[in-house]
PDB file of N, CA and C in Angstrom:
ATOM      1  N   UNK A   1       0.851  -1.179   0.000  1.00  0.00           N
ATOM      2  CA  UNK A   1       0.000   0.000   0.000  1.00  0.00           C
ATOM      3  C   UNK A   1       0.895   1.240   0.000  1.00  0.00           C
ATOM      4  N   UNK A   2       0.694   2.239  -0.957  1.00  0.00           N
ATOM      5  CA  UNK A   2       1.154   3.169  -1.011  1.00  0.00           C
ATOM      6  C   UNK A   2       1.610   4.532   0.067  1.00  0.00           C
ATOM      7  N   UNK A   3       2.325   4.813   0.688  1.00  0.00           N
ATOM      8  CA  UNK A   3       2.368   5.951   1.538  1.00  0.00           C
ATOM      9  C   UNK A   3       1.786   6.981   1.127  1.00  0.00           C
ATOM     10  N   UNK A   4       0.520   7.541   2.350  1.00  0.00           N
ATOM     11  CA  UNK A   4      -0.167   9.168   1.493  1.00  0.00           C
ATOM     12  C   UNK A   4       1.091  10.096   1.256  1.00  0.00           C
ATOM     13  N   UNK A   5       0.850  11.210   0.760  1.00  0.00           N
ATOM     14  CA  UNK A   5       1.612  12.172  -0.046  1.00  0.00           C
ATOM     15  C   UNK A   5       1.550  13.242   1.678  1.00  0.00           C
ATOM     16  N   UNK A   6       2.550  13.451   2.090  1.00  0.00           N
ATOM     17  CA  UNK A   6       2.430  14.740   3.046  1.00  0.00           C
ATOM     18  C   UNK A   6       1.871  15.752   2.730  1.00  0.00           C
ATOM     19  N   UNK A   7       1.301  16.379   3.447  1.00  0.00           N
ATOM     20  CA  UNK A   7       0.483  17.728   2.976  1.00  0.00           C
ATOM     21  C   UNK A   7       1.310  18.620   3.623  1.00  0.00           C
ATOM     22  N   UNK A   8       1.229  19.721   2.661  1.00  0.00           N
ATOM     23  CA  UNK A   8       1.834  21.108   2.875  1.00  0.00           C
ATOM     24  C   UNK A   8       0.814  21.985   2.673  1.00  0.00           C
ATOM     25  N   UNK A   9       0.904  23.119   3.728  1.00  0.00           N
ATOM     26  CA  UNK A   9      -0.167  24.364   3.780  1.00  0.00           C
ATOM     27  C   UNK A   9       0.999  25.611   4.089  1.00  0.00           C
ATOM     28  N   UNK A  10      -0.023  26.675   3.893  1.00  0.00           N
ATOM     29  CA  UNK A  10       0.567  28.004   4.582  1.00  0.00           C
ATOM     30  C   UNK A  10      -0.052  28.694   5.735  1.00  0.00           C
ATOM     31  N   UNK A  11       0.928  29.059   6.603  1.00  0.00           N
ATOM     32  CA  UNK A  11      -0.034  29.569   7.635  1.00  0.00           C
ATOM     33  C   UNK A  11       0.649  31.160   7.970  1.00  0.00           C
ATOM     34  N   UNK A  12       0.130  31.998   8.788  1.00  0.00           N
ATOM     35  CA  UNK A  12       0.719  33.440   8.740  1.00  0.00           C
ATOM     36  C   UNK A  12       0.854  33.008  10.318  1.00  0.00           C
ATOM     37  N   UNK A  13       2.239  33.535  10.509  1.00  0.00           N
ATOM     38  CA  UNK A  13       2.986  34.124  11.989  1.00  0.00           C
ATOM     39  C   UNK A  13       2.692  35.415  12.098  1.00  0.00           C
ATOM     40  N   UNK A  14       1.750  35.532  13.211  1.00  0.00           N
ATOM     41  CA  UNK A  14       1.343  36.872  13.902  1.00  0.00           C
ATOM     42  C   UNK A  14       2.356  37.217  14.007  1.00  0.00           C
ATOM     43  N   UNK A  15       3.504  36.792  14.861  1.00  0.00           N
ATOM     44  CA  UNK A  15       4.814  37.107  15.869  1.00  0.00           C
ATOM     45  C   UNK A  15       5.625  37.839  14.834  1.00  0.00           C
ATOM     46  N   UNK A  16       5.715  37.238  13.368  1.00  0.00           N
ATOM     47  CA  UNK A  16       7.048  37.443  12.784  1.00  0.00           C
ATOM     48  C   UNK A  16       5.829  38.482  11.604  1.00  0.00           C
ATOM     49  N   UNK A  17       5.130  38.820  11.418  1.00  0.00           N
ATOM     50  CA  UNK A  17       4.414  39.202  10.252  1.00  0.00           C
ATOM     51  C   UNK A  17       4.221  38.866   9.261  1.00  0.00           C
ATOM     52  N   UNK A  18       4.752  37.419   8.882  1.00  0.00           N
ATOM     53  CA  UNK A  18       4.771  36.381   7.912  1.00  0.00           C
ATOM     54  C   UNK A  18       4.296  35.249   7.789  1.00  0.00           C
ATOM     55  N   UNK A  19       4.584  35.138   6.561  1.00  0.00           N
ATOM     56  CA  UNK A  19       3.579  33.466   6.279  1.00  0.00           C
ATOM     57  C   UNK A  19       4.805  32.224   6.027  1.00  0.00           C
ATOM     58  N   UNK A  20       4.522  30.836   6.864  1.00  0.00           N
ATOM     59  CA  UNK A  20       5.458  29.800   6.900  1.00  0.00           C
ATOM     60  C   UNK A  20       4.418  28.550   6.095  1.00  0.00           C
ATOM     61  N   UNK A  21       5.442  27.884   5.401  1.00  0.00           N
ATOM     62  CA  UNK A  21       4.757  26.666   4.954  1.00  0.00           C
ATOM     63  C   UNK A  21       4.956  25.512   5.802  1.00  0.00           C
ATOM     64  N   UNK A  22       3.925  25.008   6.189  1.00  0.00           N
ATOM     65  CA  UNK A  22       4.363  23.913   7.713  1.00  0.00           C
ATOM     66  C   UNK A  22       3.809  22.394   6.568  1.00  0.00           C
ATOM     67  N   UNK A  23       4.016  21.590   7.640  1.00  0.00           N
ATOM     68  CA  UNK A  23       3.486  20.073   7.515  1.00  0.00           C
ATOM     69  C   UNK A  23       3.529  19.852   8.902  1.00  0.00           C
ATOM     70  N   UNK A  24       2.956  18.315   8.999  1.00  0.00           N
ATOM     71  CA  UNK A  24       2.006  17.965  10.239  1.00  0.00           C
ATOM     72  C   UNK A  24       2.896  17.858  11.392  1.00  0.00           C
ATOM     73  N   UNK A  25       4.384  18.789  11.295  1.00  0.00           N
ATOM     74  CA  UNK A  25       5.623  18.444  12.347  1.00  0.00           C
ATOM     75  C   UNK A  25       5.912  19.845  12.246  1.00  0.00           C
ATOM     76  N   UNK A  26       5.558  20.867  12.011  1.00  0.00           N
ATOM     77  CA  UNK A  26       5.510  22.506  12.165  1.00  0.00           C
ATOM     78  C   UNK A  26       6.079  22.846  11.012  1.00  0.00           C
ATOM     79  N   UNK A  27       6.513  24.472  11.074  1.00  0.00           N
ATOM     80  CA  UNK A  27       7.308  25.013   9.854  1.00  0.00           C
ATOM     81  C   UNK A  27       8.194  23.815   9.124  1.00  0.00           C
ATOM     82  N   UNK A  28       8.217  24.418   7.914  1.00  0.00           N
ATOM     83  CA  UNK A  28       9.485  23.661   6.992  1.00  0.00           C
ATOM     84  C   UNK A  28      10.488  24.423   7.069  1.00  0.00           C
ATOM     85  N   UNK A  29      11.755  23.867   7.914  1.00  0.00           N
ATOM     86  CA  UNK A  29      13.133  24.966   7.033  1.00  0.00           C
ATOM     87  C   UNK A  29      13.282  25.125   5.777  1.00  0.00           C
ATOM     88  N   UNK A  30      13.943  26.255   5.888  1.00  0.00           N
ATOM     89  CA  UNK A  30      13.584  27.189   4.364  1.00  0.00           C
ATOM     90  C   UNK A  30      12.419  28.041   4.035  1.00  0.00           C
ATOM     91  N   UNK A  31      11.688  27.424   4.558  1.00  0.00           N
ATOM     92  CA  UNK A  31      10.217  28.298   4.422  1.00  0.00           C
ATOM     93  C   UNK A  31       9.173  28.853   5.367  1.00  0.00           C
ATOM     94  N   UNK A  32       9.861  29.545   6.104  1.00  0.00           N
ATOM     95  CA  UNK A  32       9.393  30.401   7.346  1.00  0.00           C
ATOM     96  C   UNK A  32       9.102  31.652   7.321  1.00  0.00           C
ATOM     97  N   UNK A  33       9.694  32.540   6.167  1.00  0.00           N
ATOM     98  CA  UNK A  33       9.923  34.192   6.282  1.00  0.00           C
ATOM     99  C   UNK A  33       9.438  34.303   4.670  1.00  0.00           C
ATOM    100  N   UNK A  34       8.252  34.069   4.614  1.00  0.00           N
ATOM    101  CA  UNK A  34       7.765  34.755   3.305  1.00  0.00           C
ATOM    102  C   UNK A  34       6.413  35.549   3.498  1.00  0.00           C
ATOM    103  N   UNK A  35       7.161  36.925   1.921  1.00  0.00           N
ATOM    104  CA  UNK A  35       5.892  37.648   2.707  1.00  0.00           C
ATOM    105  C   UNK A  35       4.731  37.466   2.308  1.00  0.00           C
ATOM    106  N   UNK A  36       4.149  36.642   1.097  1.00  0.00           N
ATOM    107  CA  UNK A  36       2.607  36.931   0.597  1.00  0.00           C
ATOM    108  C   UNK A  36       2.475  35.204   0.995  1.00  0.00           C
ATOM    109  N   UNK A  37       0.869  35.512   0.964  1.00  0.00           N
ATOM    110  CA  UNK A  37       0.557  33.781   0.949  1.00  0.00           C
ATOM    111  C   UNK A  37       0.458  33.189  -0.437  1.00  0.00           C
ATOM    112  N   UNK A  38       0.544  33.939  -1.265  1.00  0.00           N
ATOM    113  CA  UNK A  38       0.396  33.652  -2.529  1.00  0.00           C
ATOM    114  C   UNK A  38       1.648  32.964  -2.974  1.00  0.00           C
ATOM    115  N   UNK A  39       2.969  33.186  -2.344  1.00  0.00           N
ATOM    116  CA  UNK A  39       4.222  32.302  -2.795  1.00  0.00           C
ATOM    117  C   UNK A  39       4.362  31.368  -1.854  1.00  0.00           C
ATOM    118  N   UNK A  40       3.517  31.294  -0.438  1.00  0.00           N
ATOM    119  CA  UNK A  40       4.262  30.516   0.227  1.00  0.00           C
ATOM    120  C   UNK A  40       2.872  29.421  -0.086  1.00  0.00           C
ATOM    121  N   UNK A  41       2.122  29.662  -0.742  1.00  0.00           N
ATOM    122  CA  UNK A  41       0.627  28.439  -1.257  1.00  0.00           C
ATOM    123  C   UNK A  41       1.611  27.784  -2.256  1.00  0.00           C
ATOM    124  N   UNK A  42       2.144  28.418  -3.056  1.00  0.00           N
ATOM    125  CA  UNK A  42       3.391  28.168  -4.307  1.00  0.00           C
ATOM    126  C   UNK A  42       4.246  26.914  -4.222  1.00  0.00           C
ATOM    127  N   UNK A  43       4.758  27.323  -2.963  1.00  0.00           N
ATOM    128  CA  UNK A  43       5.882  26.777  -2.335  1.00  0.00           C
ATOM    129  C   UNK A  43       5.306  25.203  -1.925  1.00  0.00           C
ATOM    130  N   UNK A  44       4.594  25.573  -1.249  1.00  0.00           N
ATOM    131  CA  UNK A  44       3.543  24.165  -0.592  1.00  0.00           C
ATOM    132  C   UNK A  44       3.160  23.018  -1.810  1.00  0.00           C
ATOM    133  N   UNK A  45       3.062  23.547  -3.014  1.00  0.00           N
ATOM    134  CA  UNK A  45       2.322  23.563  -4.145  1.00  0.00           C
ATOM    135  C   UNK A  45       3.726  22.260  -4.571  1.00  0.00           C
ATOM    136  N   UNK A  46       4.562  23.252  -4.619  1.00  0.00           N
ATOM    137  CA  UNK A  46       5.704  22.561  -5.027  1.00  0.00           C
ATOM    138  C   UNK A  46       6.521  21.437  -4.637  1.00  0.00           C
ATOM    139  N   UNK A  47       6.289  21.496  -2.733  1.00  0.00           N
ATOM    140  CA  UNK A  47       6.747  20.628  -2.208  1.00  0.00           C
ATOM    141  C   UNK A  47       5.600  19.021  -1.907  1.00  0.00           C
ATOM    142  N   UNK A  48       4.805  19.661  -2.308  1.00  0.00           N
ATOM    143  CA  UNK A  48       3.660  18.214  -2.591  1.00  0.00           C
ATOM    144  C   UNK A  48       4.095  17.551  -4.241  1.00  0.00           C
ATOM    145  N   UNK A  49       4.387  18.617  -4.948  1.00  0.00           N
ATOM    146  CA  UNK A  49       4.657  17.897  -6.529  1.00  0.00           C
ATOM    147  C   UNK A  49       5.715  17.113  -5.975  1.00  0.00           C
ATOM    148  N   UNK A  50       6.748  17.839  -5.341  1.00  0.00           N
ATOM    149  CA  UNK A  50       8.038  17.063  -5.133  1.00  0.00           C
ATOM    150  C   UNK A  50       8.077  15.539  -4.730  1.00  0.00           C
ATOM    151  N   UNK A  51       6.923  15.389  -3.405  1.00  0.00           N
ATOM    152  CA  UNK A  51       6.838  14.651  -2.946  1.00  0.00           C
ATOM    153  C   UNK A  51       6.039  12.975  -3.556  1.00  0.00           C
ATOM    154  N   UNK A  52       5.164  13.666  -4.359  1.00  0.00           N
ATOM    155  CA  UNK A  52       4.693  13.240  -5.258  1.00  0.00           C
ATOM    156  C   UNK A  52       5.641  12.227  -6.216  1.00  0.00           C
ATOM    157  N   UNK A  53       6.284  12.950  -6.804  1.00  0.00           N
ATOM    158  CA  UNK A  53       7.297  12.419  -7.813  1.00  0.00           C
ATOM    159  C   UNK A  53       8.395  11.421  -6.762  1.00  0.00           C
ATOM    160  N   UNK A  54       8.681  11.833  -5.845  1.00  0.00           N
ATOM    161  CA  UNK A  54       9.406  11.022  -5.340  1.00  0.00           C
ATOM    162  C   UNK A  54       8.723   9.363  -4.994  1.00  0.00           C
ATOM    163  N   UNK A  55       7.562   9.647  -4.426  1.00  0.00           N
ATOM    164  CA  UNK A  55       6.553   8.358  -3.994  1.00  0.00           C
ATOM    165  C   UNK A  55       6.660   7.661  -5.587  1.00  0.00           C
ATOM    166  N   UNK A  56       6.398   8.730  -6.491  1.00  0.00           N
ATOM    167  CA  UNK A  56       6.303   7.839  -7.730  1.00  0.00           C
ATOM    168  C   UNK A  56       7.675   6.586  -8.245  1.00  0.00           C
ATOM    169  N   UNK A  57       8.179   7.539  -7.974  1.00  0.00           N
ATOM    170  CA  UNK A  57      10.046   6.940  -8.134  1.00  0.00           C
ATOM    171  C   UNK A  57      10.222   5.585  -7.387  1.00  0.00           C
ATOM    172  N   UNK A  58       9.671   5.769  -5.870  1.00  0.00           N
ATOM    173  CA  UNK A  58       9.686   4.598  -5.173  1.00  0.00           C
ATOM    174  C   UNK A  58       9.092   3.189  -5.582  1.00  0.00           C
ATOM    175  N   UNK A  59       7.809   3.894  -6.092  1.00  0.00           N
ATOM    176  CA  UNK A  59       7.036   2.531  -6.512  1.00  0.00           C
ATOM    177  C   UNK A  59       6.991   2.033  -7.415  1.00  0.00           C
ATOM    178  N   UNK A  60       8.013   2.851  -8.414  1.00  0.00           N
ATOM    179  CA  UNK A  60       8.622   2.173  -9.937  1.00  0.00           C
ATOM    180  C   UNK A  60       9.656   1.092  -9.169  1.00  0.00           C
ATOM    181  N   UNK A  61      10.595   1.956  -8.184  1.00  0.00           N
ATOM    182  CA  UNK A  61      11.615   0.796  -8.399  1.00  0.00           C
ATOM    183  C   UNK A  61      10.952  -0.381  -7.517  1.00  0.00           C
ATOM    184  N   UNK A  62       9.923  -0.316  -6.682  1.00  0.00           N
ATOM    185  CA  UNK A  62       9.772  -1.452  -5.557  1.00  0.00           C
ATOM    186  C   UNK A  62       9.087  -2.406  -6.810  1.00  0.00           C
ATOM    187  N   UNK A  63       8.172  -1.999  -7.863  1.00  0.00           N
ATOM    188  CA  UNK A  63       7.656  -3.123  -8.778  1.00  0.00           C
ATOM    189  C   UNK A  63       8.848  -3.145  -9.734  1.00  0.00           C
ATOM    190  N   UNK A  64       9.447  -2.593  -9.825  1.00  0.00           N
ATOM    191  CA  UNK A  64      10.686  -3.366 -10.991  1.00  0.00           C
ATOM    192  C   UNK A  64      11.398  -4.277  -9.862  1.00  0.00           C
ATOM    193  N   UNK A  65      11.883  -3.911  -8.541  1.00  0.00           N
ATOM    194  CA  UNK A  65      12.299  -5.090  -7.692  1.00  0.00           C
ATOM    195  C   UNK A  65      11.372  -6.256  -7.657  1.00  0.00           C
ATOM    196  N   UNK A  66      10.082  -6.561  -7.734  1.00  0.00           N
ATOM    197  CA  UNK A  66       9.317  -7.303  -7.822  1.00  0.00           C
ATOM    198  C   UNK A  66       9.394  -8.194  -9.000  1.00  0.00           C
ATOM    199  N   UNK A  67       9.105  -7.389 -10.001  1.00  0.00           N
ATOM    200  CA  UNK A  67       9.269  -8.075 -11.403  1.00  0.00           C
ATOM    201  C   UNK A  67      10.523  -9.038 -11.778  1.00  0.00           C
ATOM    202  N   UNK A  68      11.943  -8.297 -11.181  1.00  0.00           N
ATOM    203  CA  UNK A  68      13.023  -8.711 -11.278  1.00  0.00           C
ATOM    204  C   UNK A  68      12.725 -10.858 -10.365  1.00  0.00           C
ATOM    205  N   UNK A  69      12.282 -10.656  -9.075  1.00  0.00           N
ATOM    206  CA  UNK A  69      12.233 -11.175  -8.479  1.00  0.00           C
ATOM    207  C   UNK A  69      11.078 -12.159  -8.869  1.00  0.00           C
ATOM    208  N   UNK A  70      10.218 -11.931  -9.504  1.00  0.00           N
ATOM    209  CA  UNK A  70       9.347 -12.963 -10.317  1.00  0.00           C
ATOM    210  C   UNK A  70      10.117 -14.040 -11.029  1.00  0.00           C
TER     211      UNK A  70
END
């Protein structure tokens, strides 16, 4: 069974006057000090494609390990 895809959001820091892109373990480093939500939705945007593609990558090679192993 496939691992879900982590979710990424944006949220605004009262404290700092900015918007951070978190996942379900708080801010992401790197992406703490941005100023519109419109790049840091972007950002989020991007790091789900990322994540995405990576899950994809995995489950090519775990069924080519399979296939091999057939």
């Amino acid at each position: 069974m496939p691992a879900a895809t982590p979710a990424f959001w944006s949220e605004f820091n009262a404290r700092t006057g900015l918007f951070e892109v978190h996942d379900d373990r708080g801010p992401v480093l790197g992406f703490e000090h941005i100023d519109c939500r419109a790049d840091a939705d972007h950002h989020a945007l991007d790091l789900i494609a990322a994540a995405d593609a990576d899950r994809a990558a995995l489950d090519d090679h775990e069924a080519q390990i399979l296939a091999e192993a057939a």
